[in-house]
C-alpha atoms as a PDB file:
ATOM      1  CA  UNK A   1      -7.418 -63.011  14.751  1.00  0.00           C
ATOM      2  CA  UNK A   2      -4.023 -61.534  15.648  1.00  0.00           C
ATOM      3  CA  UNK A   3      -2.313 -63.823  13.737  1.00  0.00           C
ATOM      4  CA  UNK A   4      -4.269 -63.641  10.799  1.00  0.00           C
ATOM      5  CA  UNK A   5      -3.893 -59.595  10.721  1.00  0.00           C
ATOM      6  CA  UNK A   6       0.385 -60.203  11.309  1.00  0.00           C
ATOM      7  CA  UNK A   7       0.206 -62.516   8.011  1.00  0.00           C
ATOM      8  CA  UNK A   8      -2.045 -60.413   6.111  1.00  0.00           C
ATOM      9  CA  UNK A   9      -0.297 -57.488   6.857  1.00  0.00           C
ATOM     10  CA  UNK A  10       0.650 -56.252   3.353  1.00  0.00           C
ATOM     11  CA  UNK A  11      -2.739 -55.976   1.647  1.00  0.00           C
ATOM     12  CA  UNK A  12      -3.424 -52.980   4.421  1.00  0.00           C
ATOM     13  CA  UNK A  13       0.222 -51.769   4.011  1.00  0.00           C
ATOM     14  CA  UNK A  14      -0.538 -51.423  -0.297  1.00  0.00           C
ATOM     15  CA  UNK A  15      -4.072 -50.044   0.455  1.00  0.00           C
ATOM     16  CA  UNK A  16      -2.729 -47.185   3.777  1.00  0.00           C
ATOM     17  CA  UNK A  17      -0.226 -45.830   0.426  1.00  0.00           C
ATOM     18  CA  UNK A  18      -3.169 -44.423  -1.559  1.00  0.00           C
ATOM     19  CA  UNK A  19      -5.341 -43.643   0.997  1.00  0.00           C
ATOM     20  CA  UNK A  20      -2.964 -41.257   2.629  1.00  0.00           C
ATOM     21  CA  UNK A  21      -1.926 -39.548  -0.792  1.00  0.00           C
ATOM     22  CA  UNK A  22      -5.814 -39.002  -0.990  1.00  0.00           C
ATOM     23  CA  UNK A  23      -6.470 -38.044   2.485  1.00  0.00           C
ATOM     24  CA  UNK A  24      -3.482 -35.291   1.725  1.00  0.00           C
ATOM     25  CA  UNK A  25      -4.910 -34.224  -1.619  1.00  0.00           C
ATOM     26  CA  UNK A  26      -7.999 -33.410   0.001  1.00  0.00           C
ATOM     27  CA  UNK A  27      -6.139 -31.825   2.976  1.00  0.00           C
ATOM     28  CA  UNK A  28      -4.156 -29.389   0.203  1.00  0.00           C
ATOM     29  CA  UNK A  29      -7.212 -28.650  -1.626  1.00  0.00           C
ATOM     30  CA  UNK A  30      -9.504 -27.229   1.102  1.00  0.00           C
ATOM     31  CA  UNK A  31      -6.170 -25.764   2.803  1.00  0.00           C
ATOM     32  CA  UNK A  32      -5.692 -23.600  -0.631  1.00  0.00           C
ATOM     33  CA  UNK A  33      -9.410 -22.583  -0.844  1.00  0.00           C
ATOM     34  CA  UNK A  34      -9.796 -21.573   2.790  1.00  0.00           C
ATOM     35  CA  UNK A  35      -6.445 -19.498   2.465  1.00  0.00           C
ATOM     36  CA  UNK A  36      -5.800 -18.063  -1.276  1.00  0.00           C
ATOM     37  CA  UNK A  37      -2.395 -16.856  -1.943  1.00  0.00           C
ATOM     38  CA  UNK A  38      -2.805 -13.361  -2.511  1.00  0.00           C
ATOM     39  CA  UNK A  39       1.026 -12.728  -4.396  1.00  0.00           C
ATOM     40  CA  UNK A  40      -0.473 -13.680  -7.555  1.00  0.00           C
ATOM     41  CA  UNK A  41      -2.594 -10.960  -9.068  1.00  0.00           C
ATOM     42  CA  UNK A  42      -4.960 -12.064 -11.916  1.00  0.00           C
ATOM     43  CA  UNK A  43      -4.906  -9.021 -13.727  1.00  0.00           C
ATOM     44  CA  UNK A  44      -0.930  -8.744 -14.133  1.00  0.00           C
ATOM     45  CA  UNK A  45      -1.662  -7.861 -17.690  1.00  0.00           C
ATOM     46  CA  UNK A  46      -4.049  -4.438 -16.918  1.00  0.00           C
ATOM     47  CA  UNK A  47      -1.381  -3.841 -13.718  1.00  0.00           C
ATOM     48  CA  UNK A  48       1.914  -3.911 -15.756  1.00  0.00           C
ATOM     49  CA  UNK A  49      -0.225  -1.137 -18.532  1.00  0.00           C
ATOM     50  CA  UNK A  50      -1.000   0.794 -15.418  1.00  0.00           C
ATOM     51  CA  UNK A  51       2.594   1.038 -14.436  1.00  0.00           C
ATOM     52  CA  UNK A  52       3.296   2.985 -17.559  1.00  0.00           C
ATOM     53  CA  UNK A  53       0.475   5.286 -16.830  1.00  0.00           C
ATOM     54  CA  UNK A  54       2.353   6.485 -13.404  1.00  0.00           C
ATOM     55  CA  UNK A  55       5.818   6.613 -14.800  1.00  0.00           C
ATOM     56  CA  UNK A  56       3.917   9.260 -17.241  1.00  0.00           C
ATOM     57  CA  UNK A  57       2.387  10.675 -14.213  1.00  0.00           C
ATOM     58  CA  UNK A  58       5.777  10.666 -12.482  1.00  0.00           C
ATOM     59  CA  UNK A  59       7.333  12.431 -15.801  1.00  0.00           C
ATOM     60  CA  UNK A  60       4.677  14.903 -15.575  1.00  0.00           C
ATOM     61  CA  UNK A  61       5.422  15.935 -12.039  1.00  0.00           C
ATOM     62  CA  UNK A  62       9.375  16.285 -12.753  1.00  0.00           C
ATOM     63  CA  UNK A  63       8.317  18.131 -16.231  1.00  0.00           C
ATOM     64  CA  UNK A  64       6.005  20.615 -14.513  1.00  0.00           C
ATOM     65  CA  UNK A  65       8.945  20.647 -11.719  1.00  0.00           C
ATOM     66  CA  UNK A  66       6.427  19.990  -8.570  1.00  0.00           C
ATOM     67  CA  UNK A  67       7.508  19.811  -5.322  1.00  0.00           C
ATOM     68  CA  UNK A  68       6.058  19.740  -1.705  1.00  0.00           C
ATOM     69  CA  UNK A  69       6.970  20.653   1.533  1.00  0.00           C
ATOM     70  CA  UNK A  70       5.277  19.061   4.587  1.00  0.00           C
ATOM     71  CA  UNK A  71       5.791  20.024   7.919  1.00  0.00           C
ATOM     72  CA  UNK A  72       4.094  18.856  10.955  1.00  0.00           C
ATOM     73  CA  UNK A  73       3.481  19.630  14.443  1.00  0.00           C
ATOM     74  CA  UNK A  74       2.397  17.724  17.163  1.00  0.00           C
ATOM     75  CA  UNK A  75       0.072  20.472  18.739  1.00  0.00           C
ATOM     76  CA  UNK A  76      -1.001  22.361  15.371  1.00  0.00           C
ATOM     77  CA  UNK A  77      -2.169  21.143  11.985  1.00  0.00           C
ATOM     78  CA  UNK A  78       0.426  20.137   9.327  1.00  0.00           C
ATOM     79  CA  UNK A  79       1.619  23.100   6.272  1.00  0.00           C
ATOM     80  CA  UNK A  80       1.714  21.542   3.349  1.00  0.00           C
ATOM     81  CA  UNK A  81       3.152  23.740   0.288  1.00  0.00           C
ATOM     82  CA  UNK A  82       2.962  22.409  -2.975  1.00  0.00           C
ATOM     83  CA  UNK A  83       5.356  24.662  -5.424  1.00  0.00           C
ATOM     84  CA  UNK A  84       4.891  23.870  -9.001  1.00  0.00           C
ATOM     85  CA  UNK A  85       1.401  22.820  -9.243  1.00  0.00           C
ATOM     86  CA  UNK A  86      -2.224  23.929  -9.949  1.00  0.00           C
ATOM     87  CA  UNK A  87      -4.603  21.948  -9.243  1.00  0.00           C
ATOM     88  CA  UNK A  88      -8.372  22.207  -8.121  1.00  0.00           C
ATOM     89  CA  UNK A  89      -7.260  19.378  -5.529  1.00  0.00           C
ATOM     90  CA  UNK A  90      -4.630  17.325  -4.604  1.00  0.00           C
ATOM     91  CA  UNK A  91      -4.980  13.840  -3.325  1.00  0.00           C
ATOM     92  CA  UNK A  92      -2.462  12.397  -0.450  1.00  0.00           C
ATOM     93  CA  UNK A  93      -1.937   8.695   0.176  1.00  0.00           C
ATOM     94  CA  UNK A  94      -0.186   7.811   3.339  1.00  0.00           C
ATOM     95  CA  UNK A  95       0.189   3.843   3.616  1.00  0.00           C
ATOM     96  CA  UNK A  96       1.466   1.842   5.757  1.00  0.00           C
ATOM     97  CA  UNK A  97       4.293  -0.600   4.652  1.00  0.00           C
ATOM     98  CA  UNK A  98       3.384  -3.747   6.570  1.00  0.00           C
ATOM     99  CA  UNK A  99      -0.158  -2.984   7.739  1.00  0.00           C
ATOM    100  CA  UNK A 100      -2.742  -1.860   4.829  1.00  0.00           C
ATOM    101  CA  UNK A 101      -5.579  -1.124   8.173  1.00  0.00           C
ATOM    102  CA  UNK A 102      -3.404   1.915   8.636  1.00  0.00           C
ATOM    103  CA  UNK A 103      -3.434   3.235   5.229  1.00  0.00           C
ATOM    104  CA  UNK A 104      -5.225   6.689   4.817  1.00  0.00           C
ATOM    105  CA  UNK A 105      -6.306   9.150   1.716  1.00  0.00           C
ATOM    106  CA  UNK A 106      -6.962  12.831   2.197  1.00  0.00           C
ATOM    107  CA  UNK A 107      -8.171  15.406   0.015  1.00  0.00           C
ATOM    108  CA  UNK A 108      -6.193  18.540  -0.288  1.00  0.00           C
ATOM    109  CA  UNK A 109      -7.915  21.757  -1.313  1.00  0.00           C
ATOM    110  CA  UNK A 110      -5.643  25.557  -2.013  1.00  0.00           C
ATOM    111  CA  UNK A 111      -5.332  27.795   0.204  1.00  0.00           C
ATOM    112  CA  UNK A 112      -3.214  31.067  -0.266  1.00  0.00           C
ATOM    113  CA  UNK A 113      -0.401  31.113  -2.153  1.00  0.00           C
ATOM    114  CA  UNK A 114       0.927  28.020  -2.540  1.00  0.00           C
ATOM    115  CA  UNK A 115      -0.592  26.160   0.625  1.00  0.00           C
ATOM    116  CA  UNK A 116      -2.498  23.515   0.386  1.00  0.00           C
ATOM    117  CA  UNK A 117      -4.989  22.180   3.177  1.00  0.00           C
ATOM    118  CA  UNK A 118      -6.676  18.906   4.349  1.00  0.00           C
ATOM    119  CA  UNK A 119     -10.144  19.155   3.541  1.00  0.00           C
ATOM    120  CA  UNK A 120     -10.950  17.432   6.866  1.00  0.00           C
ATOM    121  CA  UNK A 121     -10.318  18.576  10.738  1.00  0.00           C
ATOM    122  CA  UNK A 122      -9.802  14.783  11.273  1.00  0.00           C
ATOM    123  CA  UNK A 123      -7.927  14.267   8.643  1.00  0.00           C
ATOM    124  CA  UNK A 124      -5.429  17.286  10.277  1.00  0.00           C
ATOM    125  CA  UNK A 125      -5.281  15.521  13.425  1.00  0.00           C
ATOM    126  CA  UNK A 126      -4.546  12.113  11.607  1.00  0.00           C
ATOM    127  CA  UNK A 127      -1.523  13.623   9.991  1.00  0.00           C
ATOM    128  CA  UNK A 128       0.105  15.003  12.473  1.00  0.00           C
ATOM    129  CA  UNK A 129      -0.240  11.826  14.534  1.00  0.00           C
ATOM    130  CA  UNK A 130       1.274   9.580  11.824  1.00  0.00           C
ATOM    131  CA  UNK A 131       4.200  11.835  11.303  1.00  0.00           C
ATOM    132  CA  UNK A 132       4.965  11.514  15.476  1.00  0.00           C
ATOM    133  CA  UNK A 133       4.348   7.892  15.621  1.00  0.00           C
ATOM    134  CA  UNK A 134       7.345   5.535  14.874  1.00  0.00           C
ATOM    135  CA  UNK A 135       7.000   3.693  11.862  1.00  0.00           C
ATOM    136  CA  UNK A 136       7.587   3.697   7.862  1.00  0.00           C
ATOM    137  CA  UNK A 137       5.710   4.800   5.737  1.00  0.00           C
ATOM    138  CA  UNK A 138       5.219   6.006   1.859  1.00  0.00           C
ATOM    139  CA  UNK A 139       3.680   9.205   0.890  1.00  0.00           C
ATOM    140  CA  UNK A 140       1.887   9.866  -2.243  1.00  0.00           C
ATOM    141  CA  UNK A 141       0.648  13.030  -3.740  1.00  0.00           C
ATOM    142  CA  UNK A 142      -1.527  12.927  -6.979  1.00  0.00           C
ATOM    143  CA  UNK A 143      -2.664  16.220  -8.968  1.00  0.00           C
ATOM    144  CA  UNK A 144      -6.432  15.399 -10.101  1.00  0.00           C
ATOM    145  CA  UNK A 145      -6.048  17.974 -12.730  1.00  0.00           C
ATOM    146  CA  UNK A 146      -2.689  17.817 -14.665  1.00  0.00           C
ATOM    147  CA  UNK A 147      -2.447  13.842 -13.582  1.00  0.00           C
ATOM    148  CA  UNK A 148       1.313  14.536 -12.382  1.00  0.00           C
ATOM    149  CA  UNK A 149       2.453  12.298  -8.909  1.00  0.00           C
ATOM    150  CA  UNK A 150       4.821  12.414  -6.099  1.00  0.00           C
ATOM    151  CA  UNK A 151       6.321  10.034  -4.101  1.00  0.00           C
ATOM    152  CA  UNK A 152       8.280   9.104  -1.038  1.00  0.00           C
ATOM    153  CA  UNK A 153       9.520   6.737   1.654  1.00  0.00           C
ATOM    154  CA  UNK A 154       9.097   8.356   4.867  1.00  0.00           C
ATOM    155  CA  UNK A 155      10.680   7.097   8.484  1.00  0.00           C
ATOM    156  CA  UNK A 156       9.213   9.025  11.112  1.00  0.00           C
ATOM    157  CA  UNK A 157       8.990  10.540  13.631  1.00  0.00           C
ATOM    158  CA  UNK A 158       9.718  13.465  10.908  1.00  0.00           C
ATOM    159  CA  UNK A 159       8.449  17.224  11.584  1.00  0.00           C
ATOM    160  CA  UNK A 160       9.912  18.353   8.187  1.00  0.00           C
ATOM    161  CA  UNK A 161       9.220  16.321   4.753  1.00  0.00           C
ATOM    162  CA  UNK A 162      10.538  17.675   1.233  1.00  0.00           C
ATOM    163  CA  UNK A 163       9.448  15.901  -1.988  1.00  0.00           C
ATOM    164  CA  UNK A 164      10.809  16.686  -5.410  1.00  0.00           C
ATOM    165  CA  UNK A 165       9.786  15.044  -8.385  1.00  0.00           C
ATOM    166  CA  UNK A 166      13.155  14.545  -9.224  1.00  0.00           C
ATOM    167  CA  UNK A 167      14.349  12.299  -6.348  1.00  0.00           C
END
């Protein structure tokens, strides 16, 4: 039997050749549906129109000449003073550059004057703690009524954070 197998060898050589590339098509094909590559965006026709939305948005912030001033605390709730705008609300973004778990919205409501406040006593505490941790960040604040934006890259620890619209 041995011998036979050692002359015969070539018919299972010439039949191992496409039963690999199979056996490795099959491996690449469940591989890619188990683990979708998430780069590619479907919609990159709707995203690219929604870019020109916020560069209005970002015009409209510099036109109106917003700006905020944020400073935090570690034992007191953040002041946040917004000069420029007037709005019913303001929303804030803070996210996370590597880690989108981290990410946090908060809705910001006038005060006097030109202070602005975090709607939530949670979300006052949750400030204050991302601007003491170590990390990077990028801040984004969006008026809900004149559709103007703000935005900035943020290392922290940072007790004092200025955003113009013209930066």
């Amino acid at each position: 039997m041995t011998q036979a197998l050692t002359r015969n060898y070539w018919p299972v050589v010439l039949f191992a050749i496409p039963f690999a590339a199979v056996l490795f098509g099959i491996v690449m094909v469940s591989t890619v549906s188990y683990f979708p590559d998430d780069v590619v965006v479907d919609s990159y026709y709707k995203d690219g129109m929604a870019i020109n939305q916020q560069i209005q948005a970002d015009n409209k912030a510099a036109l109106l000449n917003v700006s905020a001033l944020i400073e935090t605390q570690p034992s007191s709730e953040p002041t946040i003073r917004i000069e420029g705008a007037a709005d019913s609300a303001i929303s804030l973004h803070v996210r996370h550059v590597t880690d989108e778990r981290l990410d946090k919205s908060y809705t910001l409501l006038p005060g006097q004057g030109h202070d602005y406040t975090i709607q939530s006593q949670v979300g006052r505490t949750e400030l204050a703690d991302i601007m003491s941790s170590t990390g990077i960040w990028y801040l984004e604040l969006e008026g809900l009524d004149d559709a103007w934006r703000l935005r900035k890259r943020l290392v922290t620890p940072s007790v004092l954070i200025r955003i113009d619209a013209n930066e």
